[in-house]
Protein backbone atom coordinates (compact mmCIF):
# COMPACT_ATOMS: atom_id res chain seq x y z
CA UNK A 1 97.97 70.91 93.00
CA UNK A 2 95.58 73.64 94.35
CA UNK A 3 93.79 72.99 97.48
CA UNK A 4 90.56 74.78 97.83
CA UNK A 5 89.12 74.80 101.93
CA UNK A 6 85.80 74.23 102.81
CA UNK A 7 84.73 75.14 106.17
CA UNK A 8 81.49 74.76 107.36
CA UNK A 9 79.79 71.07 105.79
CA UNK A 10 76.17 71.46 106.49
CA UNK A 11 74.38 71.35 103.49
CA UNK A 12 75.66 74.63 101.31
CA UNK A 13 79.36 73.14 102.38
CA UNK A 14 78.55 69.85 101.39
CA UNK A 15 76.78 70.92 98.22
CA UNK A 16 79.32 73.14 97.10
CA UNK A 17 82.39 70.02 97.50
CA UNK A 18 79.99 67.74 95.66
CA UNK A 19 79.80 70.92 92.77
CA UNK A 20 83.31 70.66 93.02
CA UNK A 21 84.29 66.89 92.55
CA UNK A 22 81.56 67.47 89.67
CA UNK A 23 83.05 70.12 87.77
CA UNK A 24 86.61 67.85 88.50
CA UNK A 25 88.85 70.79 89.35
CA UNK A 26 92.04 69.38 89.64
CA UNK A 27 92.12 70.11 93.68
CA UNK A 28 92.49 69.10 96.84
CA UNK A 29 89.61 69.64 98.65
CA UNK A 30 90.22 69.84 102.60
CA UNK A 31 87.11 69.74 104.47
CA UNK A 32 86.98 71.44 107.83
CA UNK A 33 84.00 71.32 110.85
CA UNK A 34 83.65 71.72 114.40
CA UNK A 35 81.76 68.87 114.67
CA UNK A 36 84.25 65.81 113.94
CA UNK A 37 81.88 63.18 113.58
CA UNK A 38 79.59 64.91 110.64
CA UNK A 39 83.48 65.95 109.43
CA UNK A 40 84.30 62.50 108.69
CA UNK A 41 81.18 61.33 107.40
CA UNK A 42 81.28 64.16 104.70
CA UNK A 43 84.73 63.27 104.14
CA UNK A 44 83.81 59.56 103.42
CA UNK A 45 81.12 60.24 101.46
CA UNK A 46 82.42 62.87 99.33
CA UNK A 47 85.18 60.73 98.55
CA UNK A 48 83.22 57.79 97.36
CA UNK A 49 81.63 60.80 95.50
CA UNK A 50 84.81 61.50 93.76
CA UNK A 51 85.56 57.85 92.93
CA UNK A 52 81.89 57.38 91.37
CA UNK A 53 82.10 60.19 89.41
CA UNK A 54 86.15 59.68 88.56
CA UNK A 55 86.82 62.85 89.53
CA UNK A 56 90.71 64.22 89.58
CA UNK A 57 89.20 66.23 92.74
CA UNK A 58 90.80 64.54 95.87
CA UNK A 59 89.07 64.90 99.39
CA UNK A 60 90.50 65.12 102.94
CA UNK A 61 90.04 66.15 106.33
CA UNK A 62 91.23 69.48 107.61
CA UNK A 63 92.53 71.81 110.42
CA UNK A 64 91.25 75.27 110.53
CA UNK A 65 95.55 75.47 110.55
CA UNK A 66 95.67 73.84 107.52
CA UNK A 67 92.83 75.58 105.97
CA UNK A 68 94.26 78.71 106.47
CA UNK A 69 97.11 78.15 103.80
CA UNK A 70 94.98 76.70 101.06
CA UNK A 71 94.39 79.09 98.00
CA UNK A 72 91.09 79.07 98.34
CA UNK A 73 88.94 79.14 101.44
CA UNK A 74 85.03 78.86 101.35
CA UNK A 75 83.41 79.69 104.42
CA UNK A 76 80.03 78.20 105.30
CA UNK A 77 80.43 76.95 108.75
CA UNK A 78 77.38 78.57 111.20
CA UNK A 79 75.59 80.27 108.61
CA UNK A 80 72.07 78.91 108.82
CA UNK A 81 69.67 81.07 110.30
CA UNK A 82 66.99 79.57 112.83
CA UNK A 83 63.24 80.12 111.99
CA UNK A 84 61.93 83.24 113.59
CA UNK A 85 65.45 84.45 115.12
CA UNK A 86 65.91 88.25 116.01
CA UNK A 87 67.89 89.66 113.29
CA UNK A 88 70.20 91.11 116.13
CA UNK A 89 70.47 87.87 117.48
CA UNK A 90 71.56 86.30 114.33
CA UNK A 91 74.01 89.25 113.51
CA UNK A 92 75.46 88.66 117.08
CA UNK A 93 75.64 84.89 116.11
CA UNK A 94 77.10 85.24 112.95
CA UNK A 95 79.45 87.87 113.34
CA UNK A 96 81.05 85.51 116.68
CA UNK A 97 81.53 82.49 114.64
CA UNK A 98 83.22 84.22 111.93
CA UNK A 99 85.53 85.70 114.29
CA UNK A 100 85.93 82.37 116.08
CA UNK A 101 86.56 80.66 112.56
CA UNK A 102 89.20 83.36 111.44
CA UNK A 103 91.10 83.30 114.82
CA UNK A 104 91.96 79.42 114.75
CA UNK A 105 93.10 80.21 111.14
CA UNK A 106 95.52 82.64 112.18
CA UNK A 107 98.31 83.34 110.51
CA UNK A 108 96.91 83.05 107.19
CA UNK A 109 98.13 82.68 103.54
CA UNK A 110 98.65 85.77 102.22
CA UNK A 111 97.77 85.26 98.92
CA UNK A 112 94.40 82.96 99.47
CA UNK A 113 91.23 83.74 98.49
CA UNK A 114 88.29 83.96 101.08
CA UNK A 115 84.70 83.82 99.86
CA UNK A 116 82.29 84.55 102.69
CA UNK A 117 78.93 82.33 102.14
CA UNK A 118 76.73 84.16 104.51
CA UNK A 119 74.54 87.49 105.30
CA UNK A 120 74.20 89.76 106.74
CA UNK A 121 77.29 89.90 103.16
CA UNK A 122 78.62 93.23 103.48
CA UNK A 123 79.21 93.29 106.79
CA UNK A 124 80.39 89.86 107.48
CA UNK A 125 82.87 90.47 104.47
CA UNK A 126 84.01 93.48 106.28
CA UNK A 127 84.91 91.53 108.99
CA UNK A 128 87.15 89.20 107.44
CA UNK A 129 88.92 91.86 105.45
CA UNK A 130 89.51 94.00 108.89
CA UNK A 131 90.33 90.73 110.85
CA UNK A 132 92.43 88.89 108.30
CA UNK A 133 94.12 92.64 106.89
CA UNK A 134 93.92 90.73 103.28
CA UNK A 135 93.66 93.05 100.27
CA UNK A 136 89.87 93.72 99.48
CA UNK A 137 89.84 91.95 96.26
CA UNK A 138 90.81 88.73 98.06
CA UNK A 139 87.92 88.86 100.75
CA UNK A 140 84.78 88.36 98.67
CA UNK A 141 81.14 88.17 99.73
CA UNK A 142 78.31 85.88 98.05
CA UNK A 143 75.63 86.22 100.35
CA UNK A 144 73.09 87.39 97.41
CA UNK A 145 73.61 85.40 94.80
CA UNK A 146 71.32 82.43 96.28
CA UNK A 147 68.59 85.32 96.67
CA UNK A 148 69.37 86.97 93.14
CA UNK A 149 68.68 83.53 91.30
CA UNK A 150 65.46 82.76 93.93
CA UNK A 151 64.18 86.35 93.01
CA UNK A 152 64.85 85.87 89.06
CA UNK A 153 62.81 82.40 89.16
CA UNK A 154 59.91 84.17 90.97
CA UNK A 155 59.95 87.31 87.92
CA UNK A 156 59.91 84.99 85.17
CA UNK A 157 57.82 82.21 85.81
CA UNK A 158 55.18 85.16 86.82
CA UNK A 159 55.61 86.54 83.42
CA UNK A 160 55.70 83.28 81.97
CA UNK A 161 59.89 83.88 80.59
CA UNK A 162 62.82 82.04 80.90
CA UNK A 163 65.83 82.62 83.96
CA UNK A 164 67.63 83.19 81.01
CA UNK A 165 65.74 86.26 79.83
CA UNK A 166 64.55 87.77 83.01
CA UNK A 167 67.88 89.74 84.71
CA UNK A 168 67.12 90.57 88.15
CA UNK A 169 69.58 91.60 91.59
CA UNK A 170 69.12 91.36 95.13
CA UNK A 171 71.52 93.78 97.05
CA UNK A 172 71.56 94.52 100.56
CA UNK A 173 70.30 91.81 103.47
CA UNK A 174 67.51 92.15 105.93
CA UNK A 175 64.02 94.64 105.94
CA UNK A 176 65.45 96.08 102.85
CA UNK A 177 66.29 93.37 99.99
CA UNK A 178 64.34 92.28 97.45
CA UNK A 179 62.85 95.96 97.34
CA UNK A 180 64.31 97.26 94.48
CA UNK A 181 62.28 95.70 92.30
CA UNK A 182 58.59 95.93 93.96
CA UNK A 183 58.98 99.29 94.56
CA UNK A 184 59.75 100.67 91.47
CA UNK A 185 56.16 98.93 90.04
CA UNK A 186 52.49 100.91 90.33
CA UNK A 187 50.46 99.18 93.12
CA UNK A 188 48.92 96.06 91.33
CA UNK A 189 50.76 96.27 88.03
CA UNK A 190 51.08 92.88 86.68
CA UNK A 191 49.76 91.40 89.91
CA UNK A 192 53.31 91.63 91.06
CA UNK A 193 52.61 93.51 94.57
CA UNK A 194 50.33 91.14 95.60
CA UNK A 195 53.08 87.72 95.73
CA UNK A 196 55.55 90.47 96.91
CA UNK A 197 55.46 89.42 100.56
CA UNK A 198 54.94 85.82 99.06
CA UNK A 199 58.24 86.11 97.11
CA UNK A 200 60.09 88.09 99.70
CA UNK A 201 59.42 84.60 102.15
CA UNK A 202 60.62 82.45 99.20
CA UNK A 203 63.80 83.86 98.57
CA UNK A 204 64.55 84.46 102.58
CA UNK A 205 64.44 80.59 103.06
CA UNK A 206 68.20 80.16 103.37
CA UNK A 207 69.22 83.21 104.85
């Protein structure tokens, strides 16, 4: 059976096991975080999870060690950003924990899969890639997507559409994102650079 790591079970960790268990992927599931006690509470309720929704998905409690030769590894853990931080601060912050999270993992599978849950994306994913040496295509970065879909429910309820109609993409992090779009209107046209600041705030809540 495949075993798919989780590290990191705030509430993006915790949300993507329950996704998981959901979707029953036949997987173990091996949840991993610093602190022990919320470790085993996720681990309890996720598996009572799994049981009410007779999933195939099993649930346990993990090592970084043991995380580090799963096939998968999710990474999560520290990602949060506090309201009002410094952007250098949290770049400082983010890039430490990552290299704090990667070190207890070493040595580590060659042939997993590392998806980095976080921004600043590119250059956290960078720094997996150099400190793990894995091939590129098995280090990949997600930190927009949360901010893509945020950004495409913003265009088309303006324009009164559907997500399903309105195709939108957030690339880059920081003073830059969410800029591709706004700047490319006239001033006023369709109303849309007035909620720009308004929008930019809504799809920054996460980080």
């Amino acid at each position: 059976m495949a075993t798919i790591a989780l590290i990191g079970l705030d509430s993006v960790g915790a949300s993507t096991a329950l996704s998981l268990i959901r979707r029953e992927i036949q997987a173990t599931l091996l949840l991993v975080d610093i602190d022990t006690e919320l470790q085993d509470a996720q681990v309890r309720d996720l598996s009572d999870a799994a049981l009410f929704y007779e999933s195939v998905t099993k649930v346990q409690a993990a090592t970084h060690r043991e995380a580090s030769q799963a096939d998968v590894v999710i990474i999560t853990e520290g990602m949060k950003p506090t309201p009002g931080e410094d952007i250098y601060e949290l770049v400082y912050f983010k890039t430490t924990v990552l290299k704090s999270i990667l070190k207890e993992m070493m040595p580590i599978n060659p042939n997993t899969v590392i998806l980095v849950v976080a921004n600043p994306v590119d250059l956290l994913t960078t720094l997996a890639q150099d400190i793990t040496r894995l091939p590129k295509e098995r280090v990949i970065g997600v930190g927009t997507c949360l901010d893509t879909l945020r950004l495409q429910e913003e265009v088309s309820s303006f324009l009164g559409g559907t997500t399903e109609e309105t195709v939108v993409c957030v690339v880059g992090y920081g003073i830059i994102r969410a800029r591709l779009l706004g700047d490319r209107l006239p001033e006023g046209e369709m109303g849309f650079q007035t909620r720009r600041g308004s929008t930019r705030r809504k799809i920054s809540r996460a980080g």
